[in-house]
Every structure is written in C-alpha cells, then in structure tokens.
C-alpha atoms as a PDB file:
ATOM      1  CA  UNK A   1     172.287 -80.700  48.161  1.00  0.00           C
ATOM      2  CA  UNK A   2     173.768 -83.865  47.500  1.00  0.00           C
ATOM      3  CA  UNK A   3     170.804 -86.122  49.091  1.00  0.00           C
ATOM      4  CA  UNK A   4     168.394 -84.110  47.525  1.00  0.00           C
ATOM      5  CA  UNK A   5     169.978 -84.286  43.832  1.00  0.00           C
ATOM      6  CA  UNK A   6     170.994 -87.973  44.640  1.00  0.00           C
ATOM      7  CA  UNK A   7     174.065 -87.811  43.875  1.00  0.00           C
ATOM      8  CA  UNK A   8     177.183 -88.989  46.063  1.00  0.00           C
ATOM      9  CA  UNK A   9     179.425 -86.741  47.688  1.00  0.00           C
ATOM     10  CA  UNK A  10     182.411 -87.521  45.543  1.00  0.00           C
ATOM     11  CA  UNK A  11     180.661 -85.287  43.255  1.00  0.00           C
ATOM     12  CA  UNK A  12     180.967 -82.240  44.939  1.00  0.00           C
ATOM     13  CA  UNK A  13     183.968 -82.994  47.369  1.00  0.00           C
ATOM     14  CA  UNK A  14     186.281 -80.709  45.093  1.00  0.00           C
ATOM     15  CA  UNK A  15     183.997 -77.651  45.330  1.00  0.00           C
ATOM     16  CA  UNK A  16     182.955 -78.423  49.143  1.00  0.00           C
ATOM     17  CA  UNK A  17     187.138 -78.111  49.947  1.00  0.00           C
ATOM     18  CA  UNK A  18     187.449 -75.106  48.360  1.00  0.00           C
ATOM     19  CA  UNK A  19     184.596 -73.218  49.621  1.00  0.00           C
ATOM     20  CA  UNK A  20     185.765 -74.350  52.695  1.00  0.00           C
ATOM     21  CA  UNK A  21     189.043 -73.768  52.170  1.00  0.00           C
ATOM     22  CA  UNK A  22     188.161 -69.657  51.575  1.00  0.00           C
ATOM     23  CA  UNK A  23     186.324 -69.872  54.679  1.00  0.00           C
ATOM     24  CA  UNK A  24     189.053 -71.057  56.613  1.00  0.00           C
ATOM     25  CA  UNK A  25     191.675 -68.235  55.610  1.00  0.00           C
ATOM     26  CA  UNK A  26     188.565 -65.554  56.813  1.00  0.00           C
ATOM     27  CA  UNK A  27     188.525 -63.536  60.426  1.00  0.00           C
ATOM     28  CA  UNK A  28     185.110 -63.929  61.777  1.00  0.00           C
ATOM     29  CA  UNK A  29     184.509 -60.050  60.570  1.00  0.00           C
ATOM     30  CA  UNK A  30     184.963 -61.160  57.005  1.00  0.00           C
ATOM     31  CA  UNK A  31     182.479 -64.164  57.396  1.00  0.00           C
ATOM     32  CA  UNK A  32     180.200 -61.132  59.090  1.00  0.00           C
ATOM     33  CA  UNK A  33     180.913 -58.450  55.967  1.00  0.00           C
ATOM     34  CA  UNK A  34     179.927 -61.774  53.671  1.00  0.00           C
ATOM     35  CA  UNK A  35     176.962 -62.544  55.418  1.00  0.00           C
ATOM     36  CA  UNK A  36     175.522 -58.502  55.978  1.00  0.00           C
ATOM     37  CA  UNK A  37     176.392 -58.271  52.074  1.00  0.00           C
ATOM     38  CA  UNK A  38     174.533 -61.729  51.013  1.00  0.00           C
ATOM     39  CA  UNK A  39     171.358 -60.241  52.976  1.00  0.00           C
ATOM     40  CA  UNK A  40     170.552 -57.647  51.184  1.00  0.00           C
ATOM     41  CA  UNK A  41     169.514 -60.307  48.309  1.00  0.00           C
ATOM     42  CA  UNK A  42     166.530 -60.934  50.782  1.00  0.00           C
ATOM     43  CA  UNK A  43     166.604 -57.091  51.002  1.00  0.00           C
ATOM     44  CA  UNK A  44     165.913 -56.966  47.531  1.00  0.00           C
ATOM     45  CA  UNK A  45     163.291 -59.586  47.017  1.00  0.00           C
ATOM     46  CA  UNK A  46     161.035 -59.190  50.193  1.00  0.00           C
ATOM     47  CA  UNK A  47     159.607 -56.154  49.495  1.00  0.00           C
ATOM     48  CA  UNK A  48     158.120 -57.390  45.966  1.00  0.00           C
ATOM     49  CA  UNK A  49     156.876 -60.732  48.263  1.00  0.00           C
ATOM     50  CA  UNK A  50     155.575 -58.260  50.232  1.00  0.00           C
ATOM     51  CA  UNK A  51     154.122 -56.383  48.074  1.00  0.00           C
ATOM     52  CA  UNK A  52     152.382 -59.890  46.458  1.00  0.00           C
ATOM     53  CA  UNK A  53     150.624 -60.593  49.992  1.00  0.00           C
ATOM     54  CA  UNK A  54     149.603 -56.683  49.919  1.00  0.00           C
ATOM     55  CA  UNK A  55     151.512 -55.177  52.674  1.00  0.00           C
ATOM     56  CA  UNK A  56     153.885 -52.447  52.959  1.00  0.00           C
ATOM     57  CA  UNK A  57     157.636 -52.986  53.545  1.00  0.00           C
ATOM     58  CA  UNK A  58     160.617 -50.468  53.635  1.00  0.00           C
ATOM     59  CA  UNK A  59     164.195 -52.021  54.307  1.00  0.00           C
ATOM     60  CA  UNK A  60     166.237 -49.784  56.308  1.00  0.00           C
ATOM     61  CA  UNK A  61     169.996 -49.221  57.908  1.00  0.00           C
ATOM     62  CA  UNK A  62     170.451 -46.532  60.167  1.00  0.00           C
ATOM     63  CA  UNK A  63     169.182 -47.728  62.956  1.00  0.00           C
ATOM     64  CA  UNK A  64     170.345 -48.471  66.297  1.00  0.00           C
ATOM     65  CA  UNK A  65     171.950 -52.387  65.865  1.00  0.00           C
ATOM     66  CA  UNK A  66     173.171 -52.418  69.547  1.00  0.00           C
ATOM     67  CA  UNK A  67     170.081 -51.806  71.189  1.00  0.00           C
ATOM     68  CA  UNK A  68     167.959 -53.981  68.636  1.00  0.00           C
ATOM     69  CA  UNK A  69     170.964 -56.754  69.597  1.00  0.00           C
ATOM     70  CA  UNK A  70     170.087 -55.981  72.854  1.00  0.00           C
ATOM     71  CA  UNK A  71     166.440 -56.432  72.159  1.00  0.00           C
ATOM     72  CA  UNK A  72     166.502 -59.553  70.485  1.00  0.00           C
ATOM     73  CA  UNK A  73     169.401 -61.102  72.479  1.00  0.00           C
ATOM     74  CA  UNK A  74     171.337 -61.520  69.054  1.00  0.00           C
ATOM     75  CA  UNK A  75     174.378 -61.941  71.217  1.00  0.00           C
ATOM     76  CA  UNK A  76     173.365 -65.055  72.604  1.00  0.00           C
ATOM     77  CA  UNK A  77     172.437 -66.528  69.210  1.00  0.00           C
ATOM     78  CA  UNK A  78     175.564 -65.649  67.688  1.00  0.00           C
ATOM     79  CA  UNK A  79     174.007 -62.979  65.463  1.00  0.00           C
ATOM     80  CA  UNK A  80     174.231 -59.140  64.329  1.00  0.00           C
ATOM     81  CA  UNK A  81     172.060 -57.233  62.382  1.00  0.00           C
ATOM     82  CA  UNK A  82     172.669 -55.112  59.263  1.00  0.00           C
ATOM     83  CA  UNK A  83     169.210 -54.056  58.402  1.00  0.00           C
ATOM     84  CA  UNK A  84     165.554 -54.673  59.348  1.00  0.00           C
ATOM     85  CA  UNK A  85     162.104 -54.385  57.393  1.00  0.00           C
ATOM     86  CA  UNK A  86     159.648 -52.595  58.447  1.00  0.00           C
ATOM     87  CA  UNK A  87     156.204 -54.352  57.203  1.00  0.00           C
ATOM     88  CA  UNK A  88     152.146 -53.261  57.955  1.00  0.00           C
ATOM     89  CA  UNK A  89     149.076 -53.607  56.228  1.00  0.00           C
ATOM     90  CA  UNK A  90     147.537 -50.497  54.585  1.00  0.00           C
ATOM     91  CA  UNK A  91     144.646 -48.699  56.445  1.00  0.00           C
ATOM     92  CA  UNK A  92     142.663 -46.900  54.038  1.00  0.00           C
ATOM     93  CA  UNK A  93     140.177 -45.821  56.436  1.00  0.00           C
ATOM     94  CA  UNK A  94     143.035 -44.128  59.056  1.00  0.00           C
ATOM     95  CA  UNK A  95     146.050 -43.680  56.442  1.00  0.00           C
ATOM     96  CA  UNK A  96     145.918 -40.416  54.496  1.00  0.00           C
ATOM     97  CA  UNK A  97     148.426 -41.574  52.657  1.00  0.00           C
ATOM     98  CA  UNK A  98     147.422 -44.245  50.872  1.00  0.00           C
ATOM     99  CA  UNK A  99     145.051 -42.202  48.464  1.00  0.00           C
ATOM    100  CA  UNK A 100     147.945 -39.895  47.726  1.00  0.00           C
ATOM    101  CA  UNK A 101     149.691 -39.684  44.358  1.00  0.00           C
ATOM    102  CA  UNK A 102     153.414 -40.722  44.133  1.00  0.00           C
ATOM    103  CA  UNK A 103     156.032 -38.764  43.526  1.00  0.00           C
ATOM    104  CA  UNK A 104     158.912 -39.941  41.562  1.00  0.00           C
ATOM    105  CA  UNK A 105     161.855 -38.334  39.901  1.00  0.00           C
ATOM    106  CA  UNK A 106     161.057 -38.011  36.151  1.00  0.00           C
ATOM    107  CA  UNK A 107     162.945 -40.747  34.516  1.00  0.00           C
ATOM    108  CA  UNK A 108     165.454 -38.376  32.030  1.00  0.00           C
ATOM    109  CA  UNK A 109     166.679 -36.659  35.270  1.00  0.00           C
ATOM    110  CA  UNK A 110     168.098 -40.164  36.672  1.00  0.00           C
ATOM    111  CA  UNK A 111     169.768 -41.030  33.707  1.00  0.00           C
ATOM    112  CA  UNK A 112     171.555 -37.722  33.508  1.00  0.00           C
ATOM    113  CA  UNK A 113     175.562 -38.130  32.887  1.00  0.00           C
END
C-alpha cells in the first residue's frame, strides 16, 4: 500500500502494529473463522460479475469440504474451504429453464413483522 500511495512506512507503522498485534493474540481457528467470514464479500459480489459476463452462478455451503480438500489438495496449500460457486453459461437450446418465469416471494410477505 505504502509503495503504491508513495508514502513511507512511518506513515502507517502505528496501524501495521496493531493489526498485527490482533493477529498475534488469535488461534489459527480464529484467523480461519476471519478469513471464511471475509469471503463471503466475494460471495456477494461474484454473482453480479457473473451475471455482467452472462453466466450463471449460485454460491453454496453444504457441501462436502473434506472431500473437495481432498480434491484440490487444500491441505498441502494451507487452505480450507467455506463455500464454492457454481458457474455455467445458459443453453437456451437444451435448458428448459431458461424460458421459464421466476418465481419470487411477493415483496409485502418478506417484510412481514
């Protein structure tokens, strides 16, 4: 940050110590439970990116994060997974789907008390 901005790192030495300070006083499961909760920011803006290049995405949990460790050899990397994204490209021609209307919850029934 600080060679991009140009600036020198007295600037942010103060606010480099403390963040790393925090981090310090963590278990690695906290620095995990930070990490799975900062992704679903990505969670929440890849589908629209997505949706901008025209294909389909669906974020999901409840799938198996062992054997897509396993898979992927997150071990080895030092990684877990929290959620994935499914993405394809729409097939009009083979996708009945696609045609169909959507079906949402009218809007007064969410906002009930």
């Amino acid at each position: 940050m600080n060679n991009q901005r140009n600036m020198p790192d007295s600037i942010t030495d103060v606010y480099r110590k403390m963040i790393l300070s925090l981090f310090e006083k963590q278990t690695s499961d906290e620095h995990f439970n930070y990490a799975a909760k900062q992704s679903y920011i990505d969670l929440g803006i890849a589908p629209i990116a997505a949706a901008n290049e025209q294909v389909d995405s669906t974020p999901m949990e409840g799938f198996n994060a062992v054997a897509l460790g396993q898979l992927l050899e997150l071990k080895k990397k030092g990684l877990k997974s929290t959620a994935i994204l499914a993405l394809r490209y729409s097939d009009e021609k083979t996708d009945w789907l696609v045609k169909l209307k959507k079906v949402r919850q009218p809007l007064a029934i969410l906002l009930l008390p």
